[in-house]
C-alpha atoms as a PDB file:
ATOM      1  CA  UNK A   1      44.194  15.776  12.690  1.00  0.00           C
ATOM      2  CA  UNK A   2      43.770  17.236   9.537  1.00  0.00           C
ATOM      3  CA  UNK A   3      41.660  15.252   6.788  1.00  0.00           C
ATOM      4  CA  UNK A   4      44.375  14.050   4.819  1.00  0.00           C
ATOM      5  CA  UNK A   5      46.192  12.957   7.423  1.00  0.00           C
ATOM      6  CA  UNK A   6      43.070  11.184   8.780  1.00  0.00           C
ATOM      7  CA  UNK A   7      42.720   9.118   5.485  1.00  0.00           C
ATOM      8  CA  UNK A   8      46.111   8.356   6.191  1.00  0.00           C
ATOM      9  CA  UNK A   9      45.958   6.658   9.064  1.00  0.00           C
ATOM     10  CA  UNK A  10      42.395   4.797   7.999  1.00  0.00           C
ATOM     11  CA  UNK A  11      44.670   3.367   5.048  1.00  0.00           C
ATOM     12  CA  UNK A  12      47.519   2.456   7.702  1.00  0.00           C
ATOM     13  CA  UNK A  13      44.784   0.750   9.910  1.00  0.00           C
ATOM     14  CA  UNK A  14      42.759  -1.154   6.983  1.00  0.00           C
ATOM     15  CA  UNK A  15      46.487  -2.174   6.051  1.00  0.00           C
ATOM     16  CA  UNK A  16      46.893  -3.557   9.382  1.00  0.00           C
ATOM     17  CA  UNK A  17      43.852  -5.367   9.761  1.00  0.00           C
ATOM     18  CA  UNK A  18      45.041  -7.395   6.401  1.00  0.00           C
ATOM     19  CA  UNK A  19      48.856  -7.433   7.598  1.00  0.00           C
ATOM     20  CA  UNK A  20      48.734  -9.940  10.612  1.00  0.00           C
ATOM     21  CA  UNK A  21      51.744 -12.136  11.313  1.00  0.00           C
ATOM     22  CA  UNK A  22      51.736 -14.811  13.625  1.00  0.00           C
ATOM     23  CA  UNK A  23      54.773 -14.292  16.084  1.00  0.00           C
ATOM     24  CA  UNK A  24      57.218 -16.908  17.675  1.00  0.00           C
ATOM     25  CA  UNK A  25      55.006 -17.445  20.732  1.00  0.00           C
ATOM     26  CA  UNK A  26      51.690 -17.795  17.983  1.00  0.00           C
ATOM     27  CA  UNK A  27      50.082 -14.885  19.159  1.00  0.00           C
ATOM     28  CA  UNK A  28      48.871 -12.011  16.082  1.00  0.00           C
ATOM     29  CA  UNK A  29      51.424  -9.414  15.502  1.00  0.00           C
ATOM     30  CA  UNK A  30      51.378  -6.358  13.439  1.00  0.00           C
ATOM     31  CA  UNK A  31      54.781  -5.562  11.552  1.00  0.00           C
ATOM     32  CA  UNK A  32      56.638  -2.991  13.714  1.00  0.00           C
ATOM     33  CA  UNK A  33      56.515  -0.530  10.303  1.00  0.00           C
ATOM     34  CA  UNK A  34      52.927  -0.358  10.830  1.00  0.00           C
ATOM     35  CA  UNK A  35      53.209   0.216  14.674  1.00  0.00           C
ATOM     36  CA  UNK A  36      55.642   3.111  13.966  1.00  0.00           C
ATOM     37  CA  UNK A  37      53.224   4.565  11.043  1.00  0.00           C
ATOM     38  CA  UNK A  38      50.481   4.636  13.573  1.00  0.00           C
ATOM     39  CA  UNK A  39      52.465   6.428  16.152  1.00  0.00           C
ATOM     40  CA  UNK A  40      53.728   8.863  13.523  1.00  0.00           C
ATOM     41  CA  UNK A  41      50.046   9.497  12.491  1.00  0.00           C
ATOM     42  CA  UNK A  42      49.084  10.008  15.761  1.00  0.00           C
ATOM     43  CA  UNK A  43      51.852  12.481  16.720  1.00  0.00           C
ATOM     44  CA  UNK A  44      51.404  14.934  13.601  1.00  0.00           C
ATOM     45  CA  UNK A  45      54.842  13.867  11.950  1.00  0.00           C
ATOM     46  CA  UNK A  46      54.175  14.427   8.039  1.00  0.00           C
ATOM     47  CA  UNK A  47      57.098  12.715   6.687  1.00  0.00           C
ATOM     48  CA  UNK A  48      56.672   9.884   8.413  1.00  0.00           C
ATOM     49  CA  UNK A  49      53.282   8.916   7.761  1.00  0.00           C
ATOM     50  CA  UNK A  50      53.666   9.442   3.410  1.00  0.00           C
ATOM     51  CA  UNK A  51      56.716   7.308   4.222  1.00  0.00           C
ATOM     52  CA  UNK A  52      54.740   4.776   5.905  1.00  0.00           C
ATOM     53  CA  UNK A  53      51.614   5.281   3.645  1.00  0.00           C
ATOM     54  CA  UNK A  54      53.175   5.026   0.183  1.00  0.00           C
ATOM     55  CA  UNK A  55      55.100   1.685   1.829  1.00  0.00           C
ATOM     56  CA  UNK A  56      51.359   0.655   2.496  1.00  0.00           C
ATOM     57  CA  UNK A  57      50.322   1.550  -0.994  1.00  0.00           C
ATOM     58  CA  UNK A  58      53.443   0.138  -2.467  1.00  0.00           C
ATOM     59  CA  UNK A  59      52.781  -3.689  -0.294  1.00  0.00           C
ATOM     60  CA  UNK A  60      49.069  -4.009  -1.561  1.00  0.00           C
ATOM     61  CA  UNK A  61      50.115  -3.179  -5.078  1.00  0.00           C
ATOM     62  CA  UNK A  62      52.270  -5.725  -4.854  1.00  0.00           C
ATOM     63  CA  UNK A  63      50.026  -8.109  -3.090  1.00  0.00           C
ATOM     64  CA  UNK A  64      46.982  -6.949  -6.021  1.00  0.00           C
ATOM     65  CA  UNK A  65      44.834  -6.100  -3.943  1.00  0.00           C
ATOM     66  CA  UNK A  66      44.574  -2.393  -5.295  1.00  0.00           C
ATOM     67  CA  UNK A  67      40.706  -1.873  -6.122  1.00  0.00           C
ATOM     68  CA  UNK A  68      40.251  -1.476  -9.741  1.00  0.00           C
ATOM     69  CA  UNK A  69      43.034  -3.060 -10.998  1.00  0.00           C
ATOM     70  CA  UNK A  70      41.509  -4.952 -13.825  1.00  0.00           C
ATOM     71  CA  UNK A  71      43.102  -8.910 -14.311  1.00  0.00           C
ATOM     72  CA  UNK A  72      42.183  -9.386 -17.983  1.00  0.00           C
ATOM     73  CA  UNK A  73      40.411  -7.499 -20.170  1.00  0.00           C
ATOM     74  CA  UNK A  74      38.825  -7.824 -23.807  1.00  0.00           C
ATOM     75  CA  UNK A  75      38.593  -5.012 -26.378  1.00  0.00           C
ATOM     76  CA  UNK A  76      39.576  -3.610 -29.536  1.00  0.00           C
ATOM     77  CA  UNK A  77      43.318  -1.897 -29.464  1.00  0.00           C
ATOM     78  CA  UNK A  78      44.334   0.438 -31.690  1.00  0.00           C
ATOM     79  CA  UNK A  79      48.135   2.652 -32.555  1.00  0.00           C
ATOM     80  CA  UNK A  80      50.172   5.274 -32.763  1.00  0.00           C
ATOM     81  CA  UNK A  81      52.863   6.273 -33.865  1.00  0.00           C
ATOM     82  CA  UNK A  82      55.732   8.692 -35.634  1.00  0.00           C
ATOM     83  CA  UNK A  83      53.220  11.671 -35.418  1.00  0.00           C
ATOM     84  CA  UNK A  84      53.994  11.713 -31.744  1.00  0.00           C
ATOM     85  CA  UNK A  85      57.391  10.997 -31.940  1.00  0.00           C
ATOM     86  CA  UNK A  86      59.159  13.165 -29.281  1.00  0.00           C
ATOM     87  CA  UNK A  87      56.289  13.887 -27.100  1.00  0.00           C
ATOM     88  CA  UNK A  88      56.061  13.648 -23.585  1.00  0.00           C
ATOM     89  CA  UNK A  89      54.305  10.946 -22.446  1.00  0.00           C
ATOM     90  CA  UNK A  90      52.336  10.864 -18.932  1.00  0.00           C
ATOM     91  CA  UNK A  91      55.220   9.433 -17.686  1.00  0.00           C
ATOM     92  CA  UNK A  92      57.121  12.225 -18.592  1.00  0.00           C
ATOM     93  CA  UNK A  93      59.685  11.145 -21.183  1.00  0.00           C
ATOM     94  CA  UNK A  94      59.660  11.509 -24.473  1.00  0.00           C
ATOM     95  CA  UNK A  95      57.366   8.923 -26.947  1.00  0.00           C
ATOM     96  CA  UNK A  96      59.619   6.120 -29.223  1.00  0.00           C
ATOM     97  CA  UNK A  97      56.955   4.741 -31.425  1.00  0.00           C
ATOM     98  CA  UNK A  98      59.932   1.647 -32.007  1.00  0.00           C
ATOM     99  CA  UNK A  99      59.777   0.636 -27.915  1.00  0.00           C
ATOM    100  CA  UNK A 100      56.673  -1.581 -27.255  1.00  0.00           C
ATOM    101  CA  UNK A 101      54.693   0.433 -24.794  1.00  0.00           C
ATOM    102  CA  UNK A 102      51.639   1.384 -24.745  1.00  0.00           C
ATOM    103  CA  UNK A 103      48.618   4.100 -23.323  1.00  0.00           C
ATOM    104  CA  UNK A 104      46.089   2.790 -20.765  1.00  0.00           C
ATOM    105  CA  UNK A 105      43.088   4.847 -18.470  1.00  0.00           C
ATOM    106  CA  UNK A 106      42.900   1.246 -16.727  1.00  0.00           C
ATOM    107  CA  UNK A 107      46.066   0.062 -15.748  1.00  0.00           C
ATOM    108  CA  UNK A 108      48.962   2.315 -13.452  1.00  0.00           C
ATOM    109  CA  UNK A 109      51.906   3.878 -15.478  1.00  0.00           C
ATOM    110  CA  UNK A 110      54.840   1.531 -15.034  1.00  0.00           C
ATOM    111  CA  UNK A 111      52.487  -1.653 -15.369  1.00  0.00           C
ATOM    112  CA  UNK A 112      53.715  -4.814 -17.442  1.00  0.00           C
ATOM    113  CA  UNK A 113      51.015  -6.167 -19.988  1.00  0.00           C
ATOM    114  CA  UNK A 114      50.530  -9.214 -21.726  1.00  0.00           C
ATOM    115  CA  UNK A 115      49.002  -8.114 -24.693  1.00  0.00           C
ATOM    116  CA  UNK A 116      47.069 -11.193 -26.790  1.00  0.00           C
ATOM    117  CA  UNK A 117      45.450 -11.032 -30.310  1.00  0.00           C
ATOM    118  CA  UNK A 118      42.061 -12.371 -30.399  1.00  0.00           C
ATOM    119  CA  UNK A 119      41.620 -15.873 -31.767  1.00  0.00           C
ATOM    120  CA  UNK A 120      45.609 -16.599 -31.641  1.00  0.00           C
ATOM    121  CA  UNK A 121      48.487 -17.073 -29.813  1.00  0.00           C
ATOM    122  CA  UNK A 122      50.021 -13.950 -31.079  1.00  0.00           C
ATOM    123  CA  UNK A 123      51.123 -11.800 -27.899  1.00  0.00           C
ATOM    124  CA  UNK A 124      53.423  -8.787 -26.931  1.00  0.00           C
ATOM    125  CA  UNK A 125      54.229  -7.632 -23.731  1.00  0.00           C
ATOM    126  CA  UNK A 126      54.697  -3.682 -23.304  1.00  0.00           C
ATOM    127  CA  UNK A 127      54.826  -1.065 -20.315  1.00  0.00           C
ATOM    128  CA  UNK A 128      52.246   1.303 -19.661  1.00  0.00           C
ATOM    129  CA  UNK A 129      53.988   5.094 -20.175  1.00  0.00           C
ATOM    130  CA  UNK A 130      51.160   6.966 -21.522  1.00  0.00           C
ATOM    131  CA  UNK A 131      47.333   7.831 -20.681  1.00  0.00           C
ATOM    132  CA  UNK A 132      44.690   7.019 -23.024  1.00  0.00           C
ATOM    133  CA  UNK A 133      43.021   6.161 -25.819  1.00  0.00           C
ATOM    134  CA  UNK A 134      40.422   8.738 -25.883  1.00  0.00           C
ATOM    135  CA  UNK A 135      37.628   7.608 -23.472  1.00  0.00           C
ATOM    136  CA  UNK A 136      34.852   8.648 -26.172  1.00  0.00           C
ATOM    137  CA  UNK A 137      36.455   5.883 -29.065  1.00  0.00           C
ATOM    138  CA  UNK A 138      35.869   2.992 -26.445  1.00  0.00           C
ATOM    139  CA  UNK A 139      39.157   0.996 -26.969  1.00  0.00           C
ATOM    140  CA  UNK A 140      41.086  -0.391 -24.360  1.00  0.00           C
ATOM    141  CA  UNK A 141      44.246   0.075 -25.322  1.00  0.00           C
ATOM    142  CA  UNK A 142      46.598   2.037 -27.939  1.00  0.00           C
ATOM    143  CA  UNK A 143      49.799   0.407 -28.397  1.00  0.00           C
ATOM    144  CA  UNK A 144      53.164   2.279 -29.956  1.00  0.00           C
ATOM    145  CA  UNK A 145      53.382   0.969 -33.667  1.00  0.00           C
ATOM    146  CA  UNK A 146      56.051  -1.778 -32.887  1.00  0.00           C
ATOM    147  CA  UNK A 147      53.916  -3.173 -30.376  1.00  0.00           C
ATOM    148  CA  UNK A 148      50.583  -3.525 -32.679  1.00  0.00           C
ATOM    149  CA  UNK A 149      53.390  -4.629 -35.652  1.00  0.00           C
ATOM    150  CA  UNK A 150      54.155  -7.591 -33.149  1.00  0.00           C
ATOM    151  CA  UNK A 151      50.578  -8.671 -32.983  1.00  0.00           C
ATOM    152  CA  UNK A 152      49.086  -7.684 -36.633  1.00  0.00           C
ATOM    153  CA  UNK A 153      50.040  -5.358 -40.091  1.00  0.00           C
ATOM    154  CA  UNK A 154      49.129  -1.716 -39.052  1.00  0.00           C
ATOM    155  CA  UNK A 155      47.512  -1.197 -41.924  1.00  0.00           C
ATOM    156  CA  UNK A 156      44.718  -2.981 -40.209  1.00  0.00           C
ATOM    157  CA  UNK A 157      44.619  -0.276 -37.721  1.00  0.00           C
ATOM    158  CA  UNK A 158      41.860  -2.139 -35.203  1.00  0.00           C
ATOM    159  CA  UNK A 159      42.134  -5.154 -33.597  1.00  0.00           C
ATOM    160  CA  UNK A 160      40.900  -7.586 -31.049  1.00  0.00           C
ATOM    161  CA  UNK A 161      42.515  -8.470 -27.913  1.00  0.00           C
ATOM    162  CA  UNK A 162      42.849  -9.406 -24.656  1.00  0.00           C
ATOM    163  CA  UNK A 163      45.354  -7.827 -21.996  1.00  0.00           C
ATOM    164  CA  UNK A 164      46.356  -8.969 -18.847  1.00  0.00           C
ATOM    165  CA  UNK A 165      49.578  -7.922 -15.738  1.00  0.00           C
ATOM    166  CA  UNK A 166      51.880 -10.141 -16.802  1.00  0.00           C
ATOM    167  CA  UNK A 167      53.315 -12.391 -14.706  1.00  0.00           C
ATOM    168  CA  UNK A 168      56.621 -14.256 -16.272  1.00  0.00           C
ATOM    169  CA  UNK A 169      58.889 -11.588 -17.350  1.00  0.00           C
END
């Protein structure tokens, strides 16, 4: 068993120990895609187990329990826009500084976020398509310009806010 394979199937197993269904006759069972992701593990087949592990990964995302996925957070946001126009983003299509996304180290790339300016009930919910701000300015989020235009003038440049997953889309 090779080492990735190995974490594999310690993902598949702490998966398993959280996945428990009770059965008809009340007795613990494990969902049968589990049971087959073990096998598969145990028998060498490749496909099969990233099959079964990125269905794992994709289940506790959706059940937040992904370690390090912040619930709210508090910082100063900042902007940018038509200088990047065009650009790939991490995401790998190209920047609209007129969509409301935005660039985050802390949050996966596809992520809804409620986006809320300090002190009011100003908010704006964007997508995370992009990595950053750069780690050395300390921010905690750069929105595109329509985004930050939702929540304050950009000639301001800086704000205050607090982000969250949003829930109600």
């Amino acid at each position: 068993m090779t080492a990735k394979s190995a974490t594999r199937f310690l993902a598949l197993a702490a998966l398993a120990a959280a996945v428990v269904a009770i059965g008809p006759d009340g007795n613990e069972t494990v969902p049968v895609w589990v049971r087959r992701g073990a096998t598969c593990l145990a028998a060498g087949c490749g496909l099969c187990s990233i099959l079964i592990a990125r269905r794992a990964l994709h289940l506790l995302i959706l059940l937040g329990f992904v370690a390090g996925l912040p619930r709210a957070q508090a910082g100063v946001a900042s902007w940018y826009g038509d200088e990047l126009r065009g650009r790939l983003m991490a995401n790998g299509k190209p920047f609209d500084p007129d969509r409301f996304t935005c660039a985050s180290w802390h949050y996966p790339l596809g992520t809804v976020l409620r986006v809320t300016l300090a002190g009011s009930s100003r908010s704006v919910t964007v997508v995370v398509t992009d990595r950053g701000p750069a780690r050395r300015l300390r921010r905690e989020i750069d929105l595109s310009r329509a985004a930050f235009a939702r929540l304050a003038p950009t000639s301001v440049g800086l704000i205050k806010v607090s982000v969250s997953q949003a829930t109600n889309l």
